[in-house]
Protein backbone atom coordinates (compact mmCIF):
# COMPACT_ATOMS: atom_id res chain seq x y z
CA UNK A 1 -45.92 78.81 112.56
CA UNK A 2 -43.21 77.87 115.10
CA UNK A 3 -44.73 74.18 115.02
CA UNK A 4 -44.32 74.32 111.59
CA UNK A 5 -40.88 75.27 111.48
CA UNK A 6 -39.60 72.72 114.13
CA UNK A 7 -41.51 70.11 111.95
CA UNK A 8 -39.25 71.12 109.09
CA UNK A 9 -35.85 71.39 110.77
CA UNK A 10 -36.39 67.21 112.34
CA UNK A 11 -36.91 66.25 109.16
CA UNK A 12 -33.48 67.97 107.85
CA UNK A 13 -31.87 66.66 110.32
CA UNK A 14 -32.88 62.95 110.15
CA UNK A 15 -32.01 63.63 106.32
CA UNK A 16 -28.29 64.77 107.10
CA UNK A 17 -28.14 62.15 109.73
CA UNK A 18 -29.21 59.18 107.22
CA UNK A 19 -26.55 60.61 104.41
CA UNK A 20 -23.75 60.97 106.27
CA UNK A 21 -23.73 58.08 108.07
CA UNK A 22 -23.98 56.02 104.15
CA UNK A 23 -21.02 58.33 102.72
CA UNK A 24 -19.08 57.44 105.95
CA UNK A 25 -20.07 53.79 106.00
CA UNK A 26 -18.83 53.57 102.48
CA UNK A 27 -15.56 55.19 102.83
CA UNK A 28 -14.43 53.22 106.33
CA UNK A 29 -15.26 49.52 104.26
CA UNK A 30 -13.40 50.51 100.91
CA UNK A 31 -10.13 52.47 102.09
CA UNK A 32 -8.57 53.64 98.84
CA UNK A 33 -4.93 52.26 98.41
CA UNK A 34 -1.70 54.10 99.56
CA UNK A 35 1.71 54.17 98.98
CA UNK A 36 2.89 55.75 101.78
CA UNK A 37 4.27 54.02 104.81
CA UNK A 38 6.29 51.03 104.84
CA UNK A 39 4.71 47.39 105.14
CA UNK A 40 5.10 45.07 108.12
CA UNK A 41 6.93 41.63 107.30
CA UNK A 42 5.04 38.54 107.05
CA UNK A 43 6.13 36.53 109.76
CA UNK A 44 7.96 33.00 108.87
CA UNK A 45 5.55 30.56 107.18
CA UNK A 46 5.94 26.87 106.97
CA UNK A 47 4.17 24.01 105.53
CA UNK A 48 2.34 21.84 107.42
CA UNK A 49 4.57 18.15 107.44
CA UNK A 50 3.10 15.50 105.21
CA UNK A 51 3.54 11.88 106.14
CA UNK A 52 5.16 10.89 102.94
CA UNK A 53 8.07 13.58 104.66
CA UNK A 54 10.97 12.07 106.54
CA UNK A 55 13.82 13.74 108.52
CA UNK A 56 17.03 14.43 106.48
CA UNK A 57 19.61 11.89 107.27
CA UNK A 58 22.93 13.48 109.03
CA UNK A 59 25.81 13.65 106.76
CA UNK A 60 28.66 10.59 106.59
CA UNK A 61 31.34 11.98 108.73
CA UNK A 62 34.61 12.39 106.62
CA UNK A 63 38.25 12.09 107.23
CA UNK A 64 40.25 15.06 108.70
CA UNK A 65 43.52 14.84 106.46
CA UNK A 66 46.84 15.33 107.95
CA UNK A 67 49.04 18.12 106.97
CA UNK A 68 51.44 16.67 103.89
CA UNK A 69 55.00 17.28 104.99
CA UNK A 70 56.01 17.32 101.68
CA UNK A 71 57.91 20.76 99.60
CA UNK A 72 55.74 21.89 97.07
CA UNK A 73 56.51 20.50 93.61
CA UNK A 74 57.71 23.56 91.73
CA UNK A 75 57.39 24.75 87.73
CA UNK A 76 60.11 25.25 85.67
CA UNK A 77 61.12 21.33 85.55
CA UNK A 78 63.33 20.06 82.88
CA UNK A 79 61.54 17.43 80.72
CA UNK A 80 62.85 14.54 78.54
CA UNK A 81 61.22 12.41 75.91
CA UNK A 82 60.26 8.74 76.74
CA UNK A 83 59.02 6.14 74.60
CA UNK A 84 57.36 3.25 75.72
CA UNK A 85 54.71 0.58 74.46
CA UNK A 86 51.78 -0.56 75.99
CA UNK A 87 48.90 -3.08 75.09
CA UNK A 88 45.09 -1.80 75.12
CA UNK A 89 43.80 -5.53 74.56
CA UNK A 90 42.43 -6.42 72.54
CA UNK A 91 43.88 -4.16 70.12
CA UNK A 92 47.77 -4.57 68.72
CA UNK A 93 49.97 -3.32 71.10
CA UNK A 94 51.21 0.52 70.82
CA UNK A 95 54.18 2.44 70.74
CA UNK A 96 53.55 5.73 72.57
CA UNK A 97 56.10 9.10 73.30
CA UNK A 98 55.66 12.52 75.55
CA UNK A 99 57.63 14.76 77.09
CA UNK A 100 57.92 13.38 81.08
CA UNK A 101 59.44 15.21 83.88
CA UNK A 102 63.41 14.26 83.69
CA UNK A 103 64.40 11.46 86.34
CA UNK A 104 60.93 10.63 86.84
CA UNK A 105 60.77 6.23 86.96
CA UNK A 106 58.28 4.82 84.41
CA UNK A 107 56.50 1.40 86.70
CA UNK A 108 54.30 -1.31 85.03
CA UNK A 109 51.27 -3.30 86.47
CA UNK A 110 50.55 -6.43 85.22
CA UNK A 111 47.37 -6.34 85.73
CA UNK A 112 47.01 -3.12 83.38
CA UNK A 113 49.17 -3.67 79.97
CA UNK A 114 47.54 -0.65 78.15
CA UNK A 115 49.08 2.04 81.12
CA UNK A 116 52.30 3.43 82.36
CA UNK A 117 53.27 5.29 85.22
CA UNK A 118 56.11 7.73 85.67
CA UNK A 119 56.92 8.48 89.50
CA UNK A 120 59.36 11.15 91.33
CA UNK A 121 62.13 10.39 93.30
CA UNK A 122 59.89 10.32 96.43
CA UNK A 123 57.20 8.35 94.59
CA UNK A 124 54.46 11.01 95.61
CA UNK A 125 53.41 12.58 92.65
CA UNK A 126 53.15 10.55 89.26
CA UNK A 127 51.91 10.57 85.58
CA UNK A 128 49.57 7.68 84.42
CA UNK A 129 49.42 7.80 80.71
CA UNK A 130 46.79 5.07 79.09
CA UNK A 131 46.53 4.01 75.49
CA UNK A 132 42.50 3.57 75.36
CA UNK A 133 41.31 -0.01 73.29
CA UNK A 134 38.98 1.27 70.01
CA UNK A 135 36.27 -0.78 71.78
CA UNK A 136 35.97 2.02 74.76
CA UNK A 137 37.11 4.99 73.43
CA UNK A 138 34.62 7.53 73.92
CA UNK A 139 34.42 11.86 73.12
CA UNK A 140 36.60 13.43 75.88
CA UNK A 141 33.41 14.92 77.61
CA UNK A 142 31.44 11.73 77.73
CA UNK A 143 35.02 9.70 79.22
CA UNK A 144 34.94 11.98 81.67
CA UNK A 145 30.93 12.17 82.39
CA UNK A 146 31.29 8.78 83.25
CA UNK A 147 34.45 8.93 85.88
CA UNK A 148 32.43 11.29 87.49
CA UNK A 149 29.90 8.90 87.79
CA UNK A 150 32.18 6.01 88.77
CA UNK A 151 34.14 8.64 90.99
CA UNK A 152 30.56 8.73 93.05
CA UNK A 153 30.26 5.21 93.63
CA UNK A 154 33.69 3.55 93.89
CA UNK A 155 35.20 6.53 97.13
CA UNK A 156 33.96 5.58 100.53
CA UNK A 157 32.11 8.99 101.32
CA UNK A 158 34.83 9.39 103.96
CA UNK A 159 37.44 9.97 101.15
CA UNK A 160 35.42 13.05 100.75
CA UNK A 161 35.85 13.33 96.78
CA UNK A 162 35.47 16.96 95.77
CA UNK A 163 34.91 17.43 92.43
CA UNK A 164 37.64 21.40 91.66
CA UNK A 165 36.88 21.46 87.82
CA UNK A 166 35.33 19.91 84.80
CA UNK A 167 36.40 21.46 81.58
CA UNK A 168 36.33 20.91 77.55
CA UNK A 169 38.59 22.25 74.91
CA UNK A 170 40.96 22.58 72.15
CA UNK A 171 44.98 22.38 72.36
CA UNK A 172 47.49 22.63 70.41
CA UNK A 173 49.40 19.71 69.68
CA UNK A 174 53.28 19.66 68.99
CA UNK A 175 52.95 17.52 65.53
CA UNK A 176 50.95 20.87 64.65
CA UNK A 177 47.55 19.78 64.79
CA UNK A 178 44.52 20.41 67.13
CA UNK A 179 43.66 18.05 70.05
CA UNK A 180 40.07 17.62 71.43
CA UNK A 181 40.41 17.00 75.58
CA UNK A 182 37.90 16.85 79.03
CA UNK A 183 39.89 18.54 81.67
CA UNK A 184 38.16 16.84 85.70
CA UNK A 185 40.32 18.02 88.37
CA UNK A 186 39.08 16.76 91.98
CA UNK A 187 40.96 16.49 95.30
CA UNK A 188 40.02 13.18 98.29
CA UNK A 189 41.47 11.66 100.81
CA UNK A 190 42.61 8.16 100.13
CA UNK A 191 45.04 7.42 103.24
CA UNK A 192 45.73 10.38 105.64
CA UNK A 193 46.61 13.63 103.68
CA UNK A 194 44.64 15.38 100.89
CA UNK A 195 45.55 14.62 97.06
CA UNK A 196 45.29 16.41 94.64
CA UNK A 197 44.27 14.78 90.90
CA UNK A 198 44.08 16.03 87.13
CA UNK A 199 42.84 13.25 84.66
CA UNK A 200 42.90 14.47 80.70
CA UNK A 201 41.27 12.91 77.78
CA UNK A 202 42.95 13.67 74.44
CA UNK A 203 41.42 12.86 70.80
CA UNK A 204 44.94 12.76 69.43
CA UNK A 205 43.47 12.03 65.89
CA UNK A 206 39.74 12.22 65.39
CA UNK A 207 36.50 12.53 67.58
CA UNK A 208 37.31 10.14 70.17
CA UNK A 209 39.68 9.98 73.06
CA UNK A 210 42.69 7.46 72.59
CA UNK A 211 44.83 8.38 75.45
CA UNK A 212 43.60 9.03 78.91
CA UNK A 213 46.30 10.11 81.39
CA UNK A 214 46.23 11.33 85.12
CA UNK A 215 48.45 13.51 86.80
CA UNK A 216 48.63 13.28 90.92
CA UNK A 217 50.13 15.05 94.08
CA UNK A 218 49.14 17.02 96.46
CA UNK A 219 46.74 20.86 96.68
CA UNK A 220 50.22 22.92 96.71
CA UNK A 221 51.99 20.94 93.42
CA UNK A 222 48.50 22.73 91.42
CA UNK A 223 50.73 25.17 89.49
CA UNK A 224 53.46 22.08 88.38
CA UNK A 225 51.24 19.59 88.03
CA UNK A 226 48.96 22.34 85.65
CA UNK A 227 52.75 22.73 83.74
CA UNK A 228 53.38 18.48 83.46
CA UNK A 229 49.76 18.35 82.03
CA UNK A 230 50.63 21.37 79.04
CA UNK A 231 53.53 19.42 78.31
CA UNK A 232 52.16 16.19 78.30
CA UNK A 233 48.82 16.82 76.45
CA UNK A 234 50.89 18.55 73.53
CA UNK A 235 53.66 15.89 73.33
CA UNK A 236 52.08 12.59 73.56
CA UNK A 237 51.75 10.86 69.99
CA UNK A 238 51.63 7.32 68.83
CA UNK A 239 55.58 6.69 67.36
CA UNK A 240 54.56 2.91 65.87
């Protein structure tokens, strides 16, 4: 009897042994998910360099422009009307009017007959106002797409061009109608101090820009320069 019993209590325990150790087995190699805890960061992971991959080239150094000793240009400046004619060849020459700082010089280049230029007593800031042949005239945004472009590759990378703004929109002109324009405002370095420049393309009458004109001095003139632009973007109109 007692060999009979210790017969039967081996053989349940080689059964529990056998089960437990499968339900364990099971549970250790397929841990349930959990969401407590916090993870541990991956550490950094790069890719492994390619030989098509080169080094970056350094940048171009750039100039460091010296402080302008110039006073601010401020708002508020009295304006008069000037009228003027210019020649976009091949076209007919063109009689042209806007409102222009008062005193301000109006200069000529021979070697541009379809532009004027109005310049302040101290020949640092100026207005460049452009009658635009029918041959190149362009919408305002494409104009100034393409100075952007031509911005890129005509500045030495030391002039460090920095393109501020690039806008499109809608004015109101002073004959009463509305006036297509492309707003690019960008500051660079040609000589030693910083300057500042607004160019404006204006559909006077149509789709297409006739008049380009560019507006120039330094960061701190921004809020007069913004005030020349106003008034010269509303007033300019062809007279003849």
């Amino acid at each position: 009897m007692r060999r009979v019993l210790l017969i039967g209590l081996l053989l349940l325990a080689l059964a529990l042994g056998v089960g437990g150790g499968y339900y364990t087995g099971n549970y250790l190699d397929n841990p349930k998910p959990t969401t407590a805890g916090v993870a541990d960061p991956l550490g950094a992971v790069s890719a492994s360099p390619t030989p098509s991959q080169t080094p970056s080239e350094p940048p171009l150094p750039v100039k460091t422009p010296s402080p302008s000793n110039l006073d601010p240009l401020q708002p508020g400046l009295d304006y008069a009307t000037r009228t003027f004619t210019v020649h976009p060849e091949p076209d007919q020459a063109v009689q042209l009017s806007l409102q222009i700082p008062q005193g301000w010089s109006l200069t000529r280049d021979s070697k541009h007959p379809d532009e004027v230029k109005f310049l302040d007593d101290l020949r640092q800031r100026a207005v460049r106002v452009q009658s635009v042949a029918q041959a190149e005239q362009q919408t305002p945004a494409a104009a100034m797409a393409q100075l952007i472009i031509d911005l890129k590759k005509s500045q030495a990378p030391e002039n460090d061009v920095q393109i501020q703004s690039h806008t499109t929109d809608t004015i109101a002109g002073d004959d009463g109608g509305t006036r297509a324009v492309a707003t690019l405002i960008y500051t660079y370095i040609p000589g030693d101090t910083l300057r500042y420049v607004i160019v404006r393309w204006i559909a006077v009458d149509g789709l297409l820009a006739n008049i380009s004109m560019s507006i120039t001095g330094i960061p701190a003139d921004a809020p007069a320069l913004d005030e020349i632009l106003r008034k010269t973007s509303a007033s300019v109109s062809e007279t003849g």
